[in-house]
N, C-alpha and C. Protein backbone atom coordinates (compact mmCIF):
# COMPACT_ATOMS: atom_id res chain seq x y z
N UNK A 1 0.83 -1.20 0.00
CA UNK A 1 0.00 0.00 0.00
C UNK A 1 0.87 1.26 0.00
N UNK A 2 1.62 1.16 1.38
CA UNK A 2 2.83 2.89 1.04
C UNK A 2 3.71 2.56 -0.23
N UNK A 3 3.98 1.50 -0.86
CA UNK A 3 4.74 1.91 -1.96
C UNK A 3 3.92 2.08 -3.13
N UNK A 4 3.04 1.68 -3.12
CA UNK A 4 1.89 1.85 -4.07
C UNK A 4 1.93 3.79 -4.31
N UNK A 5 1.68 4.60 -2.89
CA UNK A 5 1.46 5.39 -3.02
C UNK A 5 3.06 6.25 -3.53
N UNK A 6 3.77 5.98 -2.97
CA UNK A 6 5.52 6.04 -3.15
C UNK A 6 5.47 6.32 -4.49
N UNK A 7 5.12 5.54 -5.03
CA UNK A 7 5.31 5.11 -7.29
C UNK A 7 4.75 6.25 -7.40
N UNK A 8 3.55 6.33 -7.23
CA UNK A 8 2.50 7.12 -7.25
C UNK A 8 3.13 8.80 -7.22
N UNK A 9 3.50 8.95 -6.43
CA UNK A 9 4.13 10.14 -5.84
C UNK A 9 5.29 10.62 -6.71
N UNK A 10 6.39 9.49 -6.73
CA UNK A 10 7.23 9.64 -7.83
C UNK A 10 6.94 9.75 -9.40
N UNK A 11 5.69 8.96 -9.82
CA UNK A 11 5.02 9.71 -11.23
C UNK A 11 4.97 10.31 -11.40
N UNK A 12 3.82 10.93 -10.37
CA UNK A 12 3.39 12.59 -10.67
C UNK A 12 4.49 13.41 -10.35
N UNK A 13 5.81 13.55 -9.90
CA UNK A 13 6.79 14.55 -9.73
C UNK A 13 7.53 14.57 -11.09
N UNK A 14 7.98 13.18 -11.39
CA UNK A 14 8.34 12.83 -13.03
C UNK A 14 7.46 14.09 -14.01
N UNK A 15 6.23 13.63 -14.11
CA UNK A 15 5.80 14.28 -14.60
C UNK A 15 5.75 15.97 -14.80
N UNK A 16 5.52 16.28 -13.65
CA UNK A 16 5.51 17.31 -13.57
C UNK A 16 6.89 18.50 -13.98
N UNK A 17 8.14 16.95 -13.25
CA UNK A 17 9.39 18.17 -14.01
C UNK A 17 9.30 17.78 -15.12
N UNK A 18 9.15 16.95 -16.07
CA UNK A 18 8.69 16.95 -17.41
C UNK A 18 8.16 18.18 -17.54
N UNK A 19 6.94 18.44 -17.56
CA UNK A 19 5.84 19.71 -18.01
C UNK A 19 6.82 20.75 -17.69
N UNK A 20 7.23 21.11 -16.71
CA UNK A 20 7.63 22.26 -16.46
C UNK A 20 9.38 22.53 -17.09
N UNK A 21 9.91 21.52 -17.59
CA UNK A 21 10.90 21.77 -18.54
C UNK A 21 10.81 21.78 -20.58
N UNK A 22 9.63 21.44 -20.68
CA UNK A 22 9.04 21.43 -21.83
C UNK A 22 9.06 22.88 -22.50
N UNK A 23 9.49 22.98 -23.61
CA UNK A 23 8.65 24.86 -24.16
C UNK A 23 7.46 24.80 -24.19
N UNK A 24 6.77 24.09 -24.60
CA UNK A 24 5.19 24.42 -24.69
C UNK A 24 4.89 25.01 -23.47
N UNK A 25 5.58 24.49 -22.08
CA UNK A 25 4.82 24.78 -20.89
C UNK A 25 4.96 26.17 -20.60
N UNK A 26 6.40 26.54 -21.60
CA UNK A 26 6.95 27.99 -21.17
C UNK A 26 6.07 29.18 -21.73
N UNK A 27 5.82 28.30 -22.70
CA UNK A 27 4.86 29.20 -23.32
C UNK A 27 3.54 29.39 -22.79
N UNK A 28 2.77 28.18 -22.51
CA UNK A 28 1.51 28.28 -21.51
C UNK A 28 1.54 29.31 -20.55
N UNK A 29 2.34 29.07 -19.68
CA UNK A 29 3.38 30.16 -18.61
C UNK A 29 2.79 31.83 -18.99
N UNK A 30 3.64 31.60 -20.34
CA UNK A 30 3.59 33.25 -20.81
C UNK A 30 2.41 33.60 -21.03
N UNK A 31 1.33 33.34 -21.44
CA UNK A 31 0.41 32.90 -22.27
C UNK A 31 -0.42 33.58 -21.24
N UNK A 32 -0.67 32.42 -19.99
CA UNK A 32 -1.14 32.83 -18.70
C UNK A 32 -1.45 33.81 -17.58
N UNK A 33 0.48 34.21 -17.81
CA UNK A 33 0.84 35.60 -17.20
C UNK A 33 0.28 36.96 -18.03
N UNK A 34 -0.20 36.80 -19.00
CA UNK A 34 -0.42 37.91 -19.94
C UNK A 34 -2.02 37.89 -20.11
N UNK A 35 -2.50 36.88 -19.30
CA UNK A 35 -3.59 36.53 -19.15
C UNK A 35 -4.04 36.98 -17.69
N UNK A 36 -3.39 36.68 -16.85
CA UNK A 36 -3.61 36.99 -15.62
C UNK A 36 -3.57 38.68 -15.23
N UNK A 37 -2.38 39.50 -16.14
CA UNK A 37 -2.66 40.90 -16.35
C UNK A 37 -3.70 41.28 -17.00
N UNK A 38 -4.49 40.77 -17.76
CA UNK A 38 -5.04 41.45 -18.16
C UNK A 38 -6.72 41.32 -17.26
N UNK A 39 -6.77 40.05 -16.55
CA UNK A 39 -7.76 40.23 -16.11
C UNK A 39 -7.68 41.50 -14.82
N UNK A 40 -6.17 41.69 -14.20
CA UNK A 40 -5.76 42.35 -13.10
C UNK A 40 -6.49 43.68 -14.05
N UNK A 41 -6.55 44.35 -14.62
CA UNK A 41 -6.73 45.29 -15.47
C UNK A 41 -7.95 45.38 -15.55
N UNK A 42 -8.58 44.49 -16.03
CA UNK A 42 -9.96 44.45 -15.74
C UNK A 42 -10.44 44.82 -14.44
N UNK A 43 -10.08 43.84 -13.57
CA UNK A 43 -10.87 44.14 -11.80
C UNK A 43 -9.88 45.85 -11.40
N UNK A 44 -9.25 46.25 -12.01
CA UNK A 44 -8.75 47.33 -11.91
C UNK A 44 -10.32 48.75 -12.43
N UNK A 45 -10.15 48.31 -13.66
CA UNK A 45 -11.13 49.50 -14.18
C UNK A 45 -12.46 49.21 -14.00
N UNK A 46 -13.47 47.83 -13.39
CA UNK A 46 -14.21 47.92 -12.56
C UNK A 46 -14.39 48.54 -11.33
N UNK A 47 -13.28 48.77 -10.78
CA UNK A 47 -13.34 48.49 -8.71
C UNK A 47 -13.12 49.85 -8.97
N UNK A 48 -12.65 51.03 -10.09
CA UNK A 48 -12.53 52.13 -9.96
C UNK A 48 -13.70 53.06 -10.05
């Protein structure tokens, strides 16, 4: 059972430094961040 979860644990980290050394992800990233300003911008010129 704990190594079950162990594997488990070690997949999803695999994975994840996968994704996060990938370009696509870098790009998602950017993608995101330019996304995330612009909603900041938004709740900006609402809340004003």
């Amino acid at each position: 059972m704990h190594s079950a979860i162990t594997q488990l644990a070690a997949f999803a980290f695999s994975t994840v430094m996968n994704t996060l050394s990938s370009p696509s992800y870098a790009s998602i990233m950017e993608k995101w961040e330019r996304k995330e300003i612009g909603n900041d911008e938004e709740v900006a010129m609402v809340s004003s």
